[in-house]
PDB file of N, CA and C in Angstrom:
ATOM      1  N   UNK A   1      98.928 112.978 128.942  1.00  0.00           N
ATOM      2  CA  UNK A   1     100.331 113.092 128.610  1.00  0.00           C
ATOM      3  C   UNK A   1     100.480 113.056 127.094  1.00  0.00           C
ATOM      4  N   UNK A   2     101.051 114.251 126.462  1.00  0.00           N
ATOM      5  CA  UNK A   2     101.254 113.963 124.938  1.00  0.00           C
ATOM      6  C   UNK A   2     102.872 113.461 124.937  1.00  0.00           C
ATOM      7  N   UNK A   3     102.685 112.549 123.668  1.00  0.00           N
ATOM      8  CA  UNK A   3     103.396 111.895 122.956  1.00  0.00           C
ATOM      9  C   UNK A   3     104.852 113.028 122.432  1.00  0.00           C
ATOM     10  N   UNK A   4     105.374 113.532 123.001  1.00  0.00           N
ATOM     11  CA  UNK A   4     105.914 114.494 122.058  1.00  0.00           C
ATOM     12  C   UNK A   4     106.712 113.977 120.364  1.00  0.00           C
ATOM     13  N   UNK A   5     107.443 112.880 120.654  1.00  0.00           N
ATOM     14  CA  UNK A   5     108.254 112.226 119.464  1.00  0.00           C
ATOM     15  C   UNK A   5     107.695 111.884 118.563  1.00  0.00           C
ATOM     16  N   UNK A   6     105.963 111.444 119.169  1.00  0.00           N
ATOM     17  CA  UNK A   6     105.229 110.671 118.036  1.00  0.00           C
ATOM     18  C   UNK A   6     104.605 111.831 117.245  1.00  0.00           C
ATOM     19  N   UNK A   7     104.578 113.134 118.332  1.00  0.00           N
ATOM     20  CA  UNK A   7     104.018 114.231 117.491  1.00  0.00           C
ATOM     21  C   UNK A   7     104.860 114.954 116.395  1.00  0.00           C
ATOM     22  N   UNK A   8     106.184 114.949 116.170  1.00  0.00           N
ATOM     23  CA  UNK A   8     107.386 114.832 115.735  1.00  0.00           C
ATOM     24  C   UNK A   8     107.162 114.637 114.345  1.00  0.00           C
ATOM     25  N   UNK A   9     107.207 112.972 114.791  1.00  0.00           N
ATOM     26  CA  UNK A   9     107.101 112.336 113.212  1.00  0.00           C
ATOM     27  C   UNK A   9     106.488 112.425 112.867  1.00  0.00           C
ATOM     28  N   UNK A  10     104.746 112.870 113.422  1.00  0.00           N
ATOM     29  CA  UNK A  10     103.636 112.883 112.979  1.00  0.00           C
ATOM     30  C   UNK A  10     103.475 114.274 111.755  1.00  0.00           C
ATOM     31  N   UNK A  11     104.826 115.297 112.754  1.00  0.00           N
ATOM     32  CA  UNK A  11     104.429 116.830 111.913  1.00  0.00           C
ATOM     33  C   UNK A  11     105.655 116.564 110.409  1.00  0.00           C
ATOM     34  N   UNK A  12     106.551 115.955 110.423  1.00  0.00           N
ATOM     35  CA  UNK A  12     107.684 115.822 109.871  1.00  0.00           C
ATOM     36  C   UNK A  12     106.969 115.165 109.047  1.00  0.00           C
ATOM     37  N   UNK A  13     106.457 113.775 108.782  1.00  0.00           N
ATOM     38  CA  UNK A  13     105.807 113.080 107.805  1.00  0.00           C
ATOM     39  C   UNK A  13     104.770 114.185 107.513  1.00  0.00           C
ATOM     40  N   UNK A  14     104.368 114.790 107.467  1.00  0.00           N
ATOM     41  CA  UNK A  14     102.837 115.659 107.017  1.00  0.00           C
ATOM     42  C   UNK A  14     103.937 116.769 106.667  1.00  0.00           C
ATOM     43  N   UNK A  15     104.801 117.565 106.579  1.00  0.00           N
ATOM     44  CA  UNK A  15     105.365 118.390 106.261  1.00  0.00           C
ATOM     45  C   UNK A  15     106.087 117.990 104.839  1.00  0.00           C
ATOM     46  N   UNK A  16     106.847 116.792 104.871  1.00  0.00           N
ATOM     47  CA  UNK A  16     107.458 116.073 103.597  1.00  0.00           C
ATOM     48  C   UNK A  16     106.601 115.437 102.865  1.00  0.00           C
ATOM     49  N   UNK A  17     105.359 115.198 103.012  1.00  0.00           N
ATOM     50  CA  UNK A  17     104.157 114.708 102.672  1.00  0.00           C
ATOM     51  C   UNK A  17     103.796 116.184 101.295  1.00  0.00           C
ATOM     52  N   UNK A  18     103.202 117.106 102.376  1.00  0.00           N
ATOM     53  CA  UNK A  18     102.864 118.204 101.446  1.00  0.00           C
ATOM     54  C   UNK A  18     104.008 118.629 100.300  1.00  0.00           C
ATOM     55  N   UNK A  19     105.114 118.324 100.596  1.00  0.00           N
ATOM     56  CA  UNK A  19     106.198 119.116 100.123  1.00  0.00           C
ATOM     57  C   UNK A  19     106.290 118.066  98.808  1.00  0.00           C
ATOM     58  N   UNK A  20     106.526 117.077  99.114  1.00  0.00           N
ATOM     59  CA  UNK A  20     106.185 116.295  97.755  1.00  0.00           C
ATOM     60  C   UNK A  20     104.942 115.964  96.936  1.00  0.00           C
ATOM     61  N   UNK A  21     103.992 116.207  97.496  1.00  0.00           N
ATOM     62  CA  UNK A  21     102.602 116.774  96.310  1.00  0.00           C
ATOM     63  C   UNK A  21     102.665 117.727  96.015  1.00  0.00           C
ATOM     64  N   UNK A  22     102.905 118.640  96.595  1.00  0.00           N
ATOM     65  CA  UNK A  22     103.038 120.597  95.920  1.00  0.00           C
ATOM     66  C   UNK A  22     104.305 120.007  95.042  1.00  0.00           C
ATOM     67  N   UNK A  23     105.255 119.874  95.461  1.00  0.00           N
ATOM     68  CA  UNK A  23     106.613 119.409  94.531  1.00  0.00           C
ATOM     69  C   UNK A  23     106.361 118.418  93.045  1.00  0.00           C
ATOM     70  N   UNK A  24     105.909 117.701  92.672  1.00  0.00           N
ATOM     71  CA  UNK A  24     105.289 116.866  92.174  1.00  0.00           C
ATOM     72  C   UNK A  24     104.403 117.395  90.974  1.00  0.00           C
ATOM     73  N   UNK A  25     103.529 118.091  91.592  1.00  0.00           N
ATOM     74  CA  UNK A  25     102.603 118.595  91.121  1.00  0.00           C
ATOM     75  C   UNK A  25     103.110 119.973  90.148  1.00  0.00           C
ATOM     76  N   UNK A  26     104.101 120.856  90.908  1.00  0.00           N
ATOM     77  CA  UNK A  26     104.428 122.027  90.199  1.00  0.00           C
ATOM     78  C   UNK A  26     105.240 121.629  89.308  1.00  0.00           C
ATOM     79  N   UNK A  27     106.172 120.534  89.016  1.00  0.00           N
ATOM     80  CA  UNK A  27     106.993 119.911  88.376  1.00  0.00           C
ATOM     81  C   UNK A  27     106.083 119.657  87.207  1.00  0.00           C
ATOM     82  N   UNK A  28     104.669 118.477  87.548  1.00  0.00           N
ATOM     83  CA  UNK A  28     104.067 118.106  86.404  1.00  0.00           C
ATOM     84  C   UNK A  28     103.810 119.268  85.428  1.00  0.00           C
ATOM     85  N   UNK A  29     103.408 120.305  86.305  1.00  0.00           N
ATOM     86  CA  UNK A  29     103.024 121.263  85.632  1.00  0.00           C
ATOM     87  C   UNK A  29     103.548 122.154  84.420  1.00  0.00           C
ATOM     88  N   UNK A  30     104.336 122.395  85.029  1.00  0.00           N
ATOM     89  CA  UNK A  30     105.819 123.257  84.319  1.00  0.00           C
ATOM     90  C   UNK A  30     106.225 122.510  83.173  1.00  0.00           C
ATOM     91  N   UNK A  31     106.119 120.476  83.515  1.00  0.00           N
ATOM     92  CA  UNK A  31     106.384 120.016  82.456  1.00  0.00           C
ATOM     93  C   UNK A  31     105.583 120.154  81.259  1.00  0.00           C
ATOM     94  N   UNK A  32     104.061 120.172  81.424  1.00  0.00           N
ATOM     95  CA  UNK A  32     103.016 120.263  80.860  1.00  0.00           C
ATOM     96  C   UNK A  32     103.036 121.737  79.775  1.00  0.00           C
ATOM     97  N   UNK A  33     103.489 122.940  80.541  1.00  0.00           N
ATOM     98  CA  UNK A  33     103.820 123.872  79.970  1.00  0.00           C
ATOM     99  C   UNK A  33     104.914 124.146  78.651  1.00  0.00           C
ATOM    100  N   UNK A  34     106.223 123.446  79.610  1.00  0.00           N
ATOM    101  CA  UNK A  34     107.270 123.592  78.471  1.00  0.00           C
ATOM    102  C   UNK A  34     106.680 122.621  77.483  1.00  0.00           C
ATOM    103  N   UNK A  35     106.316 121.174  77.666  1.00  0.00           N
ATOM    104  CA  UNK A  35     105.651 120.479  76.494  1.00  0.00           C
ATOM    105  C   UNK A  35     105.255 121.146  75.534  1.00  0.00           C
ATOM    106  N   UNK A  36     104.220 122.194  75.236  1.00  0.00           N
ATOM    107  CA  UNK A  36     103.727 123.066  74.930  1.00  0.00           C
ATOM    108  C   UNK A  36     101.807 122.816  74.952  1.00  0.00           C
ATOM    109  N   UNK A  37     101.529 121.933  76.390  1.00  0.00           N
ATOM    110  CA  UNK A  37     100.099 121.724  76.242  1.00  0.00           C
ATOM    111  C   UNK A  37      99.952 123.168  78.007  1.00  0.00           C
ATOM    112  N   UNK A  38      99.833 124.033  77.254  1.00  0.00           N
ATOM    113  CA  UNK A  38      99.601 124.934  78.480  1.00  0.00           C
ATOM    114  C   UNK A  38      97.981 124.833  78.440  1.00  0.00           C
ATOM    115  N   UNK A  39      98.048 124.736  79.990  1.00  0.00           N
ATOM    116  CA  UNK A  39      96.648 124.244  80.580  1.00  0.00           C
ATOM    117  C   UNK A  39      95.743 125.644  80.636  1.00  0.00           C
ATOM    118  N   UNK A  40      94.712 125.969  79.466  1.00  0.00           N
ATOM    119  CA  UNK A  40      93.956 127.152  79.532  1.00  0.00           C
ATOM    120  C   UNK A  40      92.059 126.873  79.829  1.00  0.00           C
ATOM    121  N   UNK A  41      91.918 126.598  81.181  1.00  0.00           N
ATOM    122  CA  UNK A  41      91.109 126.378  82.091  1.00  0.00           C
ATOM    123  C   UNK A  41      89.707 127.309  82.004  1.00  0.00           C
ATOM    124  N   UNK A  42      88.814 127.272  81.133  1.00  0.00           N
ATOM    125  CA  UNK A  42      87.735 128.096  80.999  1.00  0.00           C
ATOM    126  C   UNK A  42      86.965 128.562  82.649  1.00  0.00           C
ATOM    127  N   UNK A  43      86.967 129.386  83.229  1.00  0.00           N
ATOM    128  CA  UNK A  43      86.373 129.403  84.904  1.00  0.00           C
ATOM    129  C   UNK A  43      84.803 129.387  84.386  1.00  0.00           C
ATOM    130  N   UNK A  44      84.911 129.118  85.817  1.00  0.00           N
ATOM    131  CA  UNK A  44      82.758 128.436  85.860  1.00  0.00           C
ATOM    132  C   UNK A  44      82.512 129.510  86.133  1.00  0.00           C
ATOM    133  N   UNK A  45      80.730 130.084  86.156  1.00  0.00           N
ATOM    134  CA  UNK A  45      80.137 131.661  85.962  1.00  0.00           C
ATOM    135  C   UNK A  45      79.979 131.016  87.513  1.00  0.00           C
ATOM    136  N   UNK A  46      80.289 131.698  88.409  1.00  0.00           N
ATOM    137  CA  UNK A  46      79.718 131.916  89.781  1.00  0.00           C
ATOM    138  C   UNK A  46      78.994 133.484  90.244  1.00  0.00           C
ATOM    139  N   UNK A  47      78.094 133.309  90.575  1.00  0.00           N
ATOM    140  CA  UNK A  47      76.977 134.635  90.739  1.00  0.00           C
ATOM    141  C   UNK A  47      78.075 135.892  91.898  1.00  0.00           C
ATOM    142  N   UNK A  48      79.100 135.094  92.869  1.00  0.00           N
ATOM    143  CA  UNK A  48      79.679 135.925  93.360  1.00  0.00           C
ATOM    144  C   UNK A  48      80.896 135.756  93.278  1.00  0.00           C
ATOM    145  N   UNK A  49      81.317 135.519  91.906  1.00  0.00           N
ATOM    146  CA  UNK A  49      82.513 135.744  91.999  1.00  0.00           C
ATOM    147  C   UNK A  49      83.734 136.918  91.652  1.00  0.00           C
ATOM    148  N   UNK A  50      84.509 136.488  92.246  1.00  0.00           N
ATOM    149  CA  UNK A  50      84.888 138.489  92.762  1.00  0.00           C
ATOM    150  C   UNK A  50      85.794 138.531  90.950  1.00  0.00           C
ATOM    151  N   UNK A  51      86.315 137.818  89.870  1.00  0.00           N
ATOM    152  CA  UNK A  51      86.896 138.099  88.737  1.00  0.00           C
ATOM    153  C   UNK A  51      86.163 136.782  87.768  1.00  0.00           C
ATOM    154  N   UNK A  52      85.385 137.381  86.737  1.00  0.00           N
ATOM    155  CA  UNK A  52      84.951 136.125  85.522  1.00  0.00           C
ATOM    156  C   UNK A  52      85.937 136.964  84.620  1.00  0.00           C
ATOM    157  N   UNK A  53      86.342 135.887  84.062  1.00  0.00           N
ATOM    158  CA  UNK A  53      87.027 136.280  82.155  1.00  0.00           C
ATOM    159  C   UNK A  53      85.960 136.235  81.581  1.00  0.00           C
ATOM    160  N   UNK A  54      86.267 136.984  80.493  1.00  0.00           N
ATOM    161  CA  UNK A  54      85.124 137.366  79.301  1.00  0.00           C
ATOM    162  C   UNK A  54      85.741 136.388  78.453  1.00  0.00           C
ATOM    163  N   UNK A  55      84.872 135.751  77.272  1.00  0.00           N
ATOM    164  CA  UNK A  55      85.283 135.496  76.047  1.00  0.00           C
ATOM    165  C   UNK A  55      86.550 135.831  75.213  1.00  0.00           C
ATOM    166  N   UNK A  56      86.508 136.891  75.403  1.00  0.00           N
ATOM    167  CA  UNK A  56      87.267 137.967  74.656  1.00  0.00           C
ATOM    168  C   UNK A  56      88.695 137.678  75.152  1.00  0.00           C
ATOM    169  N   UNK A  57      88.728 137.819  76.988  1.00  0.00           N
ATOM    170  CA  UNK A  57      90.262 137.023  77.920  1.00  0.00           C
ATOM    171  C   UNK A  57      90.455 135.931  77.226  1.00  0.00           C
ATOM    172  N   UNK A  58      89.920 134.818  77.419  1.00  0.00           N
ATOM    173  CA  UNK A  58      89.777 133.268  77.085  1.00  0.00           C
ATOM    174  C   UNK A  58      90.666 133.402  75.556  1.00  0.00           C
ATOM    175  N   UNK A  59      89.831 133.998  74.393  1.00  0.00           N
ATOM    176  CA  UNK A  59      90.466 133.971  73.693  1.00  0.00           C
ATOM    177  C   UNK A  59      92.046 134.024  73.172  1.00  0.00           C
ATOM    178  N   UNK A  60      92.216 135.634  74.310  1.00  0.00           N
ATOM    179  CA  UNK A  60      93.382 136.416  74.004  1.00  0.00           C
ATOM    180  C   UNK A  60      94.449 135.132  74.896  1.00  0.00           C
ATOM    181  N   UNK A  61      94.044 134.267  75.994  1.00  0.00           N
ATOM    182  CA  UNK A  61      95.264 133.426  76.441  1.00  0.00           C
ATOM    183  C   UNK A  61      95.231 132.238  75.597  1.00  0.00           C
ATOM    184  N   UNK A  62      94.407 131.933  74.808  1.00  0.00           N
ATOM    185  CA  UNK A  62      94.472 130.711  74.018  1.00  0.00           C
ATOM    186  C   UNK A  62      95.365 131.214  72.530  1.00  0.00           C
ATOM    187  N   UNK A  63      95.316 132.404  72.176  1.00  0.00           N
ATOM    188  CA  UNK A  63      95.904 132.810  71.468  1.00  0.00           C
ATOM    189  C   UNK A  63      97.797 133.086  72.026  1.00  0.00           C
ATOM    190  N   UNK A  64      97.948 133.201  73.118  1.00  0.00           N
ATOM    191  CA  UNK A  64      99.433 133.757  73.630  1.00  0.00           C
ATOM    192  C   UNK A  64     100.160 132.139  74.025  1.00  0.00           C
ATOM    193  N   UNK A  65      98.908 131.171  73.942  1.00  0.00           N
ATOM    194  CA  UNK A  65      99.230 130.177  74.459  1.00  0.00           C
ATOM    195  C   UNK A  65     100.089 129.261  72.971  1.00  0.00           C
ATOM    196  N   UNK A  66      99.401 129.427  71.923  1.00  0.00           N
ATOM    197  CA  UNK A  66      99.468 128.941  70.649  1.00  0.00           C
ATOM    198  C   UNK A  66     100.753 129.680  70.580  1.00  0.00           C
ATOM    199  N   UNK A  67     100.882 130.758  70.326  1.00  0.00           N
ATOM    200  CA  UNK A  67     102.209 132.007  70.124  1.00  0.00           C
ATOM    201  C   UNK A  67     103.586 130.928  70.558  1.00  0.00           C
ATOM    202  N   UNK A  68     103.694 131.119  71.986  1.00  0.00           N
ATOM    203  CA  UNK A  68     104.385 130.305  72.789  1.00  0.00           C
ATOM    204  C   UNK A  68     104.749 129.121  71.785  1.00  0.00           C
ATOM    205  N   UNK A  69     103.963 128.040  71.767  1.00  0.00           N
ATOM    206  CA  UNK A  69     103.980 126.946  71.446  1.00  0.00           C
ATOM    207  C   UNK A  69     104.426 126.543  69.670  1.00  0.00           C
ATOM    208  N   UNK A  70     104.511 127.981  69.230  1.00  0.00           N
ATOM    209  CA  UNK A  70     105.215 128.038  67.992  1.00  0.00           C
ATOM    210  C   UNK A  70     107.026 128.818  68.205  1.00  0.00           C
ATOM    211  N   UNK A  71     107.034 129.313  69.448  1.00  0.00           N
ATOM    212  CA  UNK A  71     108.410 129.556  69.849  1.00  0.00           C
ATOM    213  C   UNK A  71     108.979 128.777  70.656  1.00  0.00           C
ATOM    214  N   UNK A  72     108.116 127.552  70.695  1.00  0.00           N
ATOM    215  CA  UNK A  72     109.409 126.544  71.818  1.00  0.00           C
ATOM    216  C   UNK A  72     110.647 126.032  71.714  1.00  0.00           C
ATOM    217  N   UNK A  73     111.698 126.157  71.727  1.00  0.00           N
ATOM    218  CA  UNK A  73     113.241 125.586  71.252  1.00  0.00           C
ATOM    219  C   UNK A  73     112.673 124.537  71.008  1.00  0.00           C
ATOM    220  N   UNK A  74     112.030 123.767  71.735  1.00  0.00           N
ATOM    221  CA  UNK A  74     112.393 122.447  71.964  1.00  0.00           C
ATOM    222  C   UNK A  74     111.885 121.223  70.724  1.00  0.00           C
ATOM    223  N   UNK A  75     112.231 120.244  70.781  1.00  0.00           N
ATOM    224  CA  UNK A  75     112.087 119.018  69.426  1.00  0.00           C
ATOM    225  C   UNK A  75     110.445 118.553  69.499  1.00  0.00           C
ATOM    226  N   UNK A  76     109.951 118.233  68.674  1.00  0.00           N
ATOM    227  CA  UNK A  76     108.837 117.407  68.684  1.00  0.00           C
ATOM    228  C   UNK A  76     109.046 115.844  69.753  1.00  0.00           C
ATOM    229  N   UNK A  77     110.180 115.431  69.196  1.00  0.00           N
ATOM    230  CA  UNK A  77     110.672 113.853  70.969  1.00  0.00           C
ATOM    231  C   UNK A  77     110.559 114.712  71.997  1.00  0.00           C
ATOM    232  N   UNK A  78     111.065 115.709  72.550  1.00  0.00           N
ATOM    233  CA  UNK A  78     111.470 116.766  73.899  1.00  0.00           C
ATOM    234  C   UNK A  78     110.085 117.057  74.480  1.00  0.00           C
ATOM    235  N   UNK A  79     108.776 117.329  73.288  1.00  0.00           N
ATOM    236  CA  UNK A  79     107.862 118.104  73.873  1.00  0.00           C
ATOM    237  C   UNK A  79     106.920 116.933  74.696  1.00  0.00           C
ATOM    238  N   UNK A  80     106.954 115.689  73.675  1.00  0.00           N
ATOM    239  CA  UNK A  80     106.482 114.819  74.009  1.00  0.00           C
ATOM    240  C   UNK A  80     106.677 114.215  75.092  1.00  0.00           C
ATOM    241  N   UNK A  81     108.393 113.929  75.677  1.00  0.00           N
ATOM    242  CA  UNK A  81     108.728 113.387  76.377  1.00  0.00           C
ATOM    243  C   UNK A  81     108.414 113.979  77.535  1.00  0.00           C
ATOM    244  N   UNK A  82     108.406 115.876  77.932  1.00  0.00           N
ATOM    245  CA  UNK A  82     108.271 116.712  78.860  1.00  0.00           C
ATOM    246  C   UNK A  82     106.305 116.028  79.126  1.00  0.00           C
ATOM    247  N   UNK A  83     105.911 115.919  77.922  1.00  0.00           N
ATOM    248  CA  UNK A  83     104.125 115.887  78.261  1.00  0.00           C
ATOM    249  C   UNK A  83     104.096 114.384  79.477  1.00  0.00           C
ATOM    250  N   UNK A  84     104.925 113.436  78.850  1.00  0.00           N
ATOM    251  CA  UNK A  84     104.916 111.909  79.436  1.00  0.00           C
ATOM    252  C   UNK A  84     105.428 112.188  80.921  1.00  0.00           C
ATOM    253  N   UNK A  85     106.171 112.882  81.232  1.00  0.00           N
ATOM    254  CA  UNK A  85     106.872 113.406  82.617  1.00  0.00           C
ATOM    255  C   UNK A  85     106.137 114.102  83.104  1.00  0.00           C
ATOM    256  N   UNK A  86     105.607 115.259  82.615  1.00  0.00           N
ATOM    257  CA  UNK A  86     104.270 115.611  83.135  1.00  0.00           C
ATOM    258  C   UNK A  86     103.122 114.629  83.895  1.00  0.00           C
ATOM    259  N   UNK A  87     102.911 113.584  82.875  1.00  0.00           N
ATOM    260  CA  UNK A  87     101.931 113.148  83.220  1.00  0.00           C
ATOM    261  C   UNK A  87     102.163 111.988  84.318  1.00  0.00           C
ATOM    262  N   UNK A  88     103.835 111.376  84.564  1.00  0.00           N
ATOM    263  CA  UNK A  88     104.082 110.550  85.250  1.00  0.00           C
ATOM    264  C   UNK A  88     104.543 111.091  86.562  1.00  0.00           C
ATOM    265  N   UNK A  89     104.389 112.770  86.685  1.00  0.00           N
ATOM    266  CA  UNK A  89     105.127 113.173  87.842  1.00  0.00           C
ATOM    267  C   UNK A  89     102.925 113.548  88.282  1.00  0.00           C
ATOM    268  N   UNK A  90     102.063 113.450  87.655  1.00  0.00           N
ATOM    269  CA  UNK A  90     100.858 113.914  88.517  1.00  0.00           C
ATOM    270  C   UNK A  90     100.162 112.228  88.424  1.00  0.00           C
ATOM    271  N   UNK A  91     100.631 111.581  87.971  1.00  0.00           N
ATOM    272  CA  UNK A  91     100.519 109.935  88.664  1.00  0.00           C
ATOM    273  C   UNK A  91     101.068 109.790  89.733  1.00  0.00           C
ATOM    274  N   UNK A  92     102.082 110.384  90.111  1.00  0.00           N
ATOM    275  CA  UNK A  92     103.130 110.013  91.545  1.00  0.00           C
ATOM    276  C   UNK A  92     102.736 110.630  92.474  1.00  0.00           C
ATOM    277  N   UNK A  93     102.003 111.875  91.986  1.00  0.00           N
ATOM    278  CA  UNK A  93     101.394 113.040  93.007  1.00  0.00           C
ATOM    279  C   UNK A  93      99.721 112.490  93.380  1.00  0.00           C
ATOM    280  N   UNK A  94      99.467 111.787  92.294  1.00  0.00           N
ATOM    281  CA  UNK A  94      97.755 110.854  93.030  1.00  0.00           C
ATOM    282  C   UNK A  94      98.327 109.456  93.653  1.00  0.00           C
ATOM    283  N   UNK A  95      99.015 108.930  93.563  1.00  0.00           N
ATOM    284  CA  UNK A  95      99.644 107.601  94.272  1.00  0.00           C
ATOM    285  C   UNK A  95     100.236 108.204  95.802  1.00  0.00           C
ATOM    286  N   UNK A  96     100.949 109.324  96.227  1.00  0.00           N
ATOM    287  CA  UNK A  96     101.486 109.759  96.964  1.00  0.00           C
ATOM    288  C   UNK A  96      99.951 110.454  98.000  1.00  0.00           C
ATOM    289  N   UNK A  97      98.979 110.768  97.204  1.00  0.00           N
ATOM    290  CA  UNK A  97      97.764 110.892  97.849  1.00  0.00           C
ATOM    291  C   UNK A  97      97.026 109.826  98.617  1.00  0.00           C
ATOM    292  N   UNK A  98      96.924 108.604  97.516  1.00  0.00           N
ATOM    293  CA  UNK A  98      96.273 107.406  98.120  1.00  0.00           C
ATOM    294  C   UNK A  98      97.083 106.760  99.136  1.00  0.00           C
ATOM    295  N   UNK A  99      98.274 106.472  99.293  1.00  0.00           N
ATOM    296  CA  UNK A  99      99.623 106.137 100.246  1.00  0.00           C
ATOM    297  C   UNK A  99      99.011 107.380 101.249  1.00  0.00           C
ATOM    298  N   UNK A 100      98.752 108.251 101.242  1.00  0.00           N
ATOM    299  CA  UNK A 100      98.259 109.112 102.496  1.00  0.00           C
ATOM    300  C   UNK A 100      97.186 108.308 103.055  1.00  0.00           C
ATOM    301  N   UNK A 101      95.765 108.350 102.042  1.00  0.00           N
ATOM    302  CA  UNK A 101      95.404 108.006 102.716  1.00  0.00           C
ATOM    303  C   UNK A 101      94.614 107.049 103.573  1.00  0.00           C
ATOM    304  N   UNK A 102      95.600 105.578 102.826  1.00  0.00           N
ATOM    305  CA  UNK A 102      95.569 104.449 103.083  1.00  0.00           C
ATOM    306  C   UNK A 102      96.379 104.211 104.800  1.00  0.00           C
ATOM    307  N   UNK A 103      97.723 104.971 104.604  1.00  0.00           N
ATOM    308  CA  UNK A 103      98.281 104.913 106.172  1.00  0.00           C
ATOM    309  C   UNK A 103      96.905 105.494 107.152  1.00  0.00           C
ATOM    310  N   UNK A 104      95.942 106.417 106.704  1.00  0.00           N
ATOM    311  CA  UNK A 104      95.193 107.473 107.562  1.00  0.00           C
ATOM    312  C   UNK A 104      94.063 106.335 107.807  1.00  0.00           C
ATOM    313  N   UNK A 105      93.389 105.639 106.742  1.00  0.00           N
ATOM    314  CA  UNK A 105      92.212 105.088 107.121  1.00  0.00           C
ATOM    315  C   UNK A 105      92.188 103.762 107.882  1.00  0.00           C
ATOM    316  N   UNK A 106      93.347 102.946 108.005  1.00  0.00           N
ATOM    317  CA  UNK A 106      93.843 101.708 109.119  1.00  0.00           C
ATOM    318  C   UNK A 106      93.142 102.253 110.810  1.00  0.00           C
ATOM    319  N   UNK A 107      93.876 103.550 110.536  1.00  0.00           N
ATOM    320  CA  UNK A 107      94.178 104.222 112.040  1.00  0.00           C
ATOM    321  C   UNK A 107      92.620 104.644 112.556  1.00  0.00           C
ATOM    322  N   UNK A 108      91.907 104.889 111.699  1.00  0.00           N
ATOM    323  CA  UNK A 108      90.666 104.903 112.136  1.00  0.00           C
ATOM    324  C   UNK A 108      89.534 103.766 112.295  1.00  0.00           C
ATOM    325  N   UNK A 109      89.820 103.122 112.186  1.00  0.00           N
ATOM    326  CA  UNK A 109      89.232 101.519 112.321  1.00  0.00           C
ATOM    327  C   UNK A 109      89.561 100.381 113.697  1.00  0.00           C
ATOM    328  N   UNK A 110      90.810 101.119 113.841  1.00  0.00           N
ATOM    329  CA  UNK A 110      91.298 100.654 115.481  1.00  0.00           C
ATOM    330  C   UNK A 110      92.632 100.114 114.916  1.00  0.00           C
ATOM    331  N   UNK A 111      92.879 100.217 113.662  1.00  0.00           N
ATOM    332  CA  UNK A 111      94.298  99.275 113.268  1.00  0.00           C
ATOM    333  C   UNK A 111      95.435 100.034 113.773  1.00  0.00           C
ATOM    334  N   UNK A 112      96.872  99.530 113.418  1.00  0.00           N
ATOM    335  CA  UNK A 112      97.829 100.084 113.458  1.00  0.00           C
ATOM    336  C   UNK A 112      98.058 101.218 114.289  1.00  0.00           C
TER     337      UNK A 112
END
């Protein structure tokens, strides 16, 4: 016999779950951006991978990235403050992880 209600809350909590780490996370991000620390991620050489950047890419986004970051409206307090929000909205998004999966690992032990 399944549970239907418990399956419910079970999909509802895991649905608002994801929605506030993706949420969280794209927020930090964006903050990170407008800050003006845009995140330019060198990719690892993988033997099959289907797109590597060249040097030459790398460069040209570290260069559009700088560009940007000399056209930001925003104040030297603003950029800072967006970086600190950034960084306190992907603290909430690893705390909101471990709260996962601290409720998850009880349940496998025989608890709760």
């Amino acid at each position: 016999m399944i549970d239907w209600a418990a399956f419910a809350v079970v999909f509802a909590a895991a649905l608002i779950g994801t929605g506030v780490v993706v949420g969280l996370y794209s927020l930090g991000l964006r903050l990170l951006v407008v800050g003006g620390r845009v995140p330019v991620v060198v990719p690892a050489e993988f033997t099959d991978a289907i797109t590597v950047l060249t040097p030459a890419e790398i460069a040209s986004a570290e260069k559009k990235a700088a560009k940007a970051l000399r056209k930001n409206p925003l104040s030297p307090l603003q950029r800072k403050l967006a970086g600190y929000g950034a960084y306190a909205c992907f603290a909430l998004c690893g705390l909101a992880v471990l709260y996962g999966i601290y409720l998850i690992v009880p349940a496998l032990h025989g608890g709760a």
